[in-house]
Protein backbone atom coordinates (compact mmCIF):
# COMPACT_ATOMS: atom_id res chain seq x y z
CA UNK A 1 0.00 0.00 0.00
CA UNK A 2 1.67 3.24 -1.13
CA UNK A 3 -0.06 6.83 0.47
CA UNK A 4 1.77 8.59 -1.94
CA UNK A 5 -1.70 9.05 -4.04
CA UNK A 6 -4.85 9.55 -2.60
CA UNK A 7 -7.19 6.19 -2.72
CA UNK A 8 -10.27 8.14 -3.85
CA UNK A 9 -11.43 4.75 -5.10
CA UNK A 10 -11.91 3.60 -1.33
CA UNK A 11 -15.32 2.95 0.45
CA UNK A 12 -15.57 3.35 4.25
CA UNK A 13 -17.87 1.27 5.83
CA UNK A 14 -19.87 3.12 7.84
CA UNK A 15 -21.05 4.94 4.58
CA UNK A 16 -22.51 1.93 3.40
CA UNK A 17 -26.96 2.57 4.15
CA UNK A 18 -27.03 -1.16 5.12
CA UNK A 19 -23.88 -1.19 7.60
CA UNK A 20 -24.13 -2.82 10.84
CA UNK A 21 -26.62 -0.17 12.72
CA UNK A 22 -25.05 -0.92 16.29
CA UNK A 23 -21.63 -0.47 15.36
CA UNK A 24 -22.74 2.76 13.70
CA UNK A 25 -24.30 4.19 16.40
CA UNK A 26 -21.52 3.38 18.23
CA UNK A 27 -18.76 4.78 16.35
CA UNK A 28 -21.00 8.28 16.42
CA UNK A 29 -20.84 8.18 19.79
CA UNK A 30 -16.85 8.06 20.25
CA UNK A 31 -16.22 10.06 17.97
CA UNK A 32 -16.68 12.88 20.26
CA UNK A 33 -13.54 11.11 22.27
CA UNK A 34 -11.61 10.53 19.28
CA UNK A 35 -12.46 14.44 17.92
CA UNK A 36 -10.74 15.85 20.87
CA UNK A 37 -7.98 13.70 20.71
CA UNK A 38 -7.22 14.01 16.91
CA UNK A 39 -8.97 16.81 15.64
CA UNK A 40 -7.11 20.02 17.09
CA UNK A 41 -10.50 22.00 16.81
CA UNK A 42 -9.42 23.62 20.27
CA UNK A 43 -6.76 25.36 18.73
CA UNK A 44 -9.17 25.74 15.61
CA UNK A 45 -11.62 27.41 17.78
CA UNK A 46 -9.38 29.62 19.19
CA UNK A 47 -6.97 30.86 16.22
CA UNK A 48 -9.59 31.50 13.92
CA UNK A 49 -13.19 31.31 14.96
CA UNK A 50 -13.18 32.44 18.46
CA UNK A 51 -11.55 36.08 17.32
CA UNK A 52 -14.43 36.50 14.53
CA UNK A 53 -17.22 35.50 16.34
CA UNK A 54 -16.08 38.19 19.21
CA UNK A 55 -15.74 40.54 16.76
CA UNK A 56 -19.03 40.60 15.10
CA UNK A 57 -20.04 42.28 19.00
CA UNK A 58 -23.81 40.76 18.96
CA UNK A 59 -25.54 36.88 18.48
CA UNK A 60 -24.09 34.78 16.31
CA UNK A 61 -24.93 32.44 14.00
CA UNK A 62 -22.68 29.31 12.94
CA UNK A 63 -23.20 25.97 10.80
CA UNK A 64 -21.52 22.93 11.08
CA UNK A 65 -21.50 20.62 7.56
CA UNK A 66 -21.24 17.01 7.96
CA UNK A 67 -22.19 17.19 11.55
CA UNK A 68 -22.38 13.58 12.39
CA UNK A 69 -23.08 12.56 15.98
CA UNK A 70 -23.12 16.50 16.44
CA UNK A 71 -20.14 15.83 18.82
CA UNK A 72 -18.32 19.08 17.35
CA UNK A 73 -20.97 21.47 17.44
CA UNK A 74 -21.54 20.80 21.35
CA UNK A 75 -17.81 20.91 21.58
CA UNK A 76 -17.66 24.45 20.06
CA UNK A 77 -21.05 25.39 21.32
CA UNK A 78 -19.49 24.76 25.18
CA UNK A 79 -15.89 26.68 24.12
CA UNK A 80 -17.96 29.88 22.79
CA UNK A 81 -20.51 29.66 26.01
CA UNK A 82 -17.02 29.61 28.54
CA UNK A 83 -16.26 32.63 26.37
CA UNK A 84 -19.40 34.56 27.03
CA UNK A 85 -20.20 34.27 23.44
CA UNK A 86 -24.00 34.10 22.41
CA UNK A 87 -23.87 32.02 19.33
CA UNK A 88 -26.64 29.48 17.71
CA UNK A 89 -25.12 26.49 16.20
CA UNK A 90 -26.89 24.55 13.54
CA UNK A 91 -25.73 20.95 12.75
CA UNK A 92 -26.31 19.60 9.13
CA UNK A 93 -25.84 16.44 7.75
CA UNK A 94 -27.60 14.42 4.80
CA UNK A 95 -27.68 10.87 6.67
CA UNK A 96 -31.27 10.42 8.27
CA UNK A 97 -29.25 8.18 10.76
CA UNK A 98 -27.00 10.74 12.35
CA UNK A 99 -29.92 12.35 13.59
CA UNK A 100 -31.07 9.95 16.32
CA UNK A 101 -27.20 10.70 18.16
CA UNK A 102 -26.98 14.21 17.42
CA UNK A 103 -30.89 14.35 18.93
CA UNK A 104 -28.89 13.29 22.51
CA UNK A 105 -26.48 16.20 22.47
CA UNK A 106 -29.20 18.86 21.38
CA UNK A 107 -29.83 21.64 23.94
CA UNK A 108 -30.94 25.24 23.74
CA UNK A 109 -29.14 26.97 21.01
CA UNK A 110 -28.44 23.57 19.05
CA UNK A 111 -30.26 22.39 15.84
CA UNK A 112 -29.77 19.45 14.40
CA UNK A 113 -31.18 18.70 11.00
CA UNK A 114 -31.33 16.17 7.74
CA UNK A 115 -29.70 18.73 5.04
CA UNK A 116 -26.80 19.59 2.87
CA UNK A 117 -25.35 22.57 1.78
CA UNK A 118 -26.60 22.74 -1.40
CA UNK A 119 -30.03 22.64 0.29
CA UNK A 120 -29.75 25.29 2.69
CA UNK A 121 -28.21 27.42 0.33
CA UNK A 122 -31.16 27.17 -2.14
CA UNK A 123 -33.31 27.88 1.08
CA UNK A 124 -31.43 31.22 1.46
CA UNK A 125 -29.78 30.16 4.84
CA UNK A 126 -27.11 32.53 5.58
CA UNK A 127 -24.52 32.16 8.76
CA UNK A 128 -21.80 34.10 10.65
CA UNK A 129 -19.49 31.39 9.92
CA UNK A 130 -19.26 27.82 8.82
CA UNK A 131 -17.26 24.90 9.40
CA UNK A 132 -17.14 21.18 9.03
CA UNK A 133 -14.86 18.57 10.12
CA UNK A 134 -13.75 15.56 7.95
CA UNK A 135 -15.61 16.00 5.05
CA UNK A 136 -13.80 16.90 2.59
CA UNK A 137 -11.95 13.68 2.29
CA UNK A 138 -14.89 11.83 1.20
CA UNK A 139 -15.40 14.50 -2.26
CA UNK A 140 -13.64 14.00 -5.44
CA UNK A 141 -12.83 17.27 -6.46
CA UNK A 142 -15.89 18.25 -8.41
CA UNK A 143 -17.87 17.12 -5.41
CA UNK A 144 -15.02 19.63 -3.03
CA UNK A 145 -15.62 22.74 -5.89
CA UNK A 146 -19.14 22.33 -5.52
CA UNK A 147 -19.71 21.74 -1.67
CA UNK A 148 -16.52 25.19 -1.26
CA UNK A 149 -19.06 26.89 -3.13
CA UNK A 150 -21.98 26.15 -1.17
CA UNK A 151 -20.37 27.14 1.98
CA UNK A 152 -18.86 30.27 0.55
CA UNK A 153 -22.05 31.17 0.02
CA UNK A 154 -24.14 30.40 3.13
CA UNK A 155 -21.49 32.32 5.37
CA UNK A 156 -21.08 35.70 5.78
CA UNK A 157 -17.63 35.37 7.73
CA UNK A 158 -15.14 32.98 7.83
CA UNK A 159 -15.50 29.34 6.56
CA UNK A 160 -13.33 26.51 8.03
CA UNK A 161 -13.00 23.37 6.70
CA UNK A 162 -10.70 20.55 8.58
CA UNK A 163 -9.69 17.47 7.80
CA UNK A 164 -6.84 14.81 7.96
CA UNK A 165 -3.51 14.98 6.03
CA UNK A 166 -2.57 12.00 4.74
CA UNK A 167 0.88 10.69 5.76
CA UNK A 168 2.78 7.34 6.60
CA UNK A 169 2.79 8.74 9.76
CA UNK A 170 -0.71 9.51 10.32
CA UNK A 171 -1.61 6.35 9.43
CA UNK A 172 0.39 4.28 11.44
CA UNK A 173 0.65 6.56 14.82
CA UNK A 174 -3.35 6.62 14.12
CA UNK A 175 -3.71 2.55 14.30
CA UNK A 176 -1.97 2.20 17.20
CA UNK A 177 -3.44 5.11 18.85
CA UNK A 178 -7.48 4.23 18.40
CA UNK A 179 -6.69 0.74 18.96
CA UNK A 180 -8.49 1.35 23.00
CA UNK A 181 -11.55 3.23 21.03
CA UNK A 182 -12.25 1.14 18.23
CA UNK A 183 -13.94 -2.27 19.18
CA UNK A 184 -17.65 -2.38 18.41
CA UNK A 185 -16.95 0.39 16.13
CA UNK A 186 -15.81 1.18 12.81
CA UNK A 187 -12.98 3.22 14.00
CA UNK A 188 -10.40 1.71 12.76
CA UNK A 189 -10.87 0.72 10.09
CA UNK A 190 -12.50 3.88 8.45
CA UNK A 191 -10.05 6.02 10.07
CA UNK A 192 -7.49 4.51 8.18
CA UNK A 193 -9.23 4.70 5.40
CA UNK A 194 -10.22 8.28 6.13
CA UNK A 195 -6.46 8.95 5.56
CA UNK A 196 -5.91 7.15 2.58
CA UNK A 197 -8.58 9.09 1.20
CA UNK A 198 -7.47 12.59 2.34
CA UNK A 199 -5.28 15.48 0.33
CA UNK A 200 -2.15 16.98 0.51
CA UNK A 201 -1.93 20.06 1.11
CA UNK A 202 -1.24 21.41 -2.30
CA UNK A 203 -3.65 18.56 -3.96
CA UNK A 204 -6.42 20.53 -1.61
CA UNK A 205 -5.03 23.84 -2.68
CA UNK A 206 -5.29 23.04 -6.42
CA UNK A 207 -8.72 21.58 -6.38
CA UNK A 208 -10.17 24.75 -4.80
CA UNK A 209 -8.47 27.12 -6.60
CA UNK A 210 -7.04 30.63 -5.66
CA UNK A 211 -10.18 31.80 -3.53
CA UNK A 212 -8.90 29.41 -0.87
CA UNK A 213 -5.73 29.19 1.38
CA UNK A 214 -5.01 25.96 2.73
CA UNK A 215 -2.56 25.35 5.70
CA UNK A 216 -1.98 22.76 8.23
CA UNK A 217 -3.32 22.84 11.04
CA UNK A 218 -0.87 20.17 12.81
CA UNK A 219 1.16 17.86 11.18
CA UNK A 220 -1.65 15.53 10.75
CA UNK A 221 -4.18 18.03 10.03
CA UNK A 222 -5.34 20.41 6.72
CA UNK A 223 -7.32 23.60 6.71
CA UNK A 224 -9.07 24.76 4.18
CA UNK A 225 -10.14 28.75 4.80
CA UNK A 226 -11.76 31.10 3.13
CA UNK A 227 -14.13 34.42 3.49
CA UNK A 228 -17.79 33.95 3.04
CA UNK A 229 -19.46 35.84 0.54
CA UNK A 230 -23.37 35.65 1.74
């Protein structure tokens, strides 16, 4: 196996409609561990959200693509409340069967709901900022111009998108490292897939074009960033 390409070719499992439900549900569930282990949206929060949500000096509005289990929105929803910020989140994500875990972590100023971006941008949805968190691994790079668009357009301020950079060493530090996370789940295996699947940075940077600066977060992590244009 050679990561020197990306496998876009490669399936995870828990995309599959007719996986195993119980290991599904599980794996949404950790990944709110494994998020704060791996995903360095602490730092994320801080460096570049925090600042422009203070900024904007009233309520805020923010949107979370791909939300999954919804563990990141109640992550950042917690980080911003510590702050004294007043900010709605909004979790979206396509899969009907994300809903029933994100449903346990909603709370006042959380929505969770069945949508995409495309979707809320035809609805004329429009947000302070927006972010998502390993999704863009899973878009060829049609799919990544189209979705960049989308979120351009539903946020006013800055857009954040995070996601893994594939490496030898990601992969291998990553397999030993969820190895106490991963039975009853599909962890492991999808996480290493997840990398497999996931850009360089300059593969990232040439897919969406010069609107977009892409850095890296960590050595094991990408950002793509960008100002919104709603």
């Amino acid at each position: 196996m050679s990561l020197s390409v990306r496998d876009a070719e490669l399936e995870e499992l828990m995309d599959d409609p007719a996986c195993d439900p119980r290991r599904l549900k599980a794996t949404l569930r950790r990944f709110a561990t494994v998020n704060r282990l791996f995903s360095g949206w602490g730092a994320t929060y801080r460096d570049r959200l925090r600042p422009a949500l203070t900024a904007l000096g009233r309520p805020a509005r923010v949107l979370d693509l791909g939300s999954g289990g919804g563990d990141l929105v109640v992550r950042l929803a917690a980080l911003a409340r510590r702050d004294g910020l007043d900010v709605t989140w909004v979790g979206a994500d396509p899969d009907p069967r994300s809903l029933e875990i994100a449903g346990e972590r909603a709370s006042a100023g959380i929505d969770f709901r069945v949508t995409d971006a495309a979707a809320l941008r035809r609805a004329g949805e429009t947000f302070d900022a927006v972010v998502s968190n390993h999704v863009i691994h899973h878009l060829a790079p049609a799919e990544l111009r189209a979705f960049a668009a989308d979120s351009l357009a539903l946020s006013r301020g800055p857009v954040i998108h995070s996601d893994i950079r594939r490496s030898a060493a990601a992969y291998g530090m990553y397999a030993v490292a969820i190895t106490p996370f991963a039975p009853g789940t599909f962890l492991r295996t999808d996480g290493l897939r997840s990398i497999r699947r996931s850009y360089l940075p300059d593969e990232l940077g040439g897919a969406l074009g010069a609107r977009w600066r892409v850095e890296t977060g960590s050595p094991f992590r990408v950002l793509a960033l960008a100002h919104g244009d709603a």
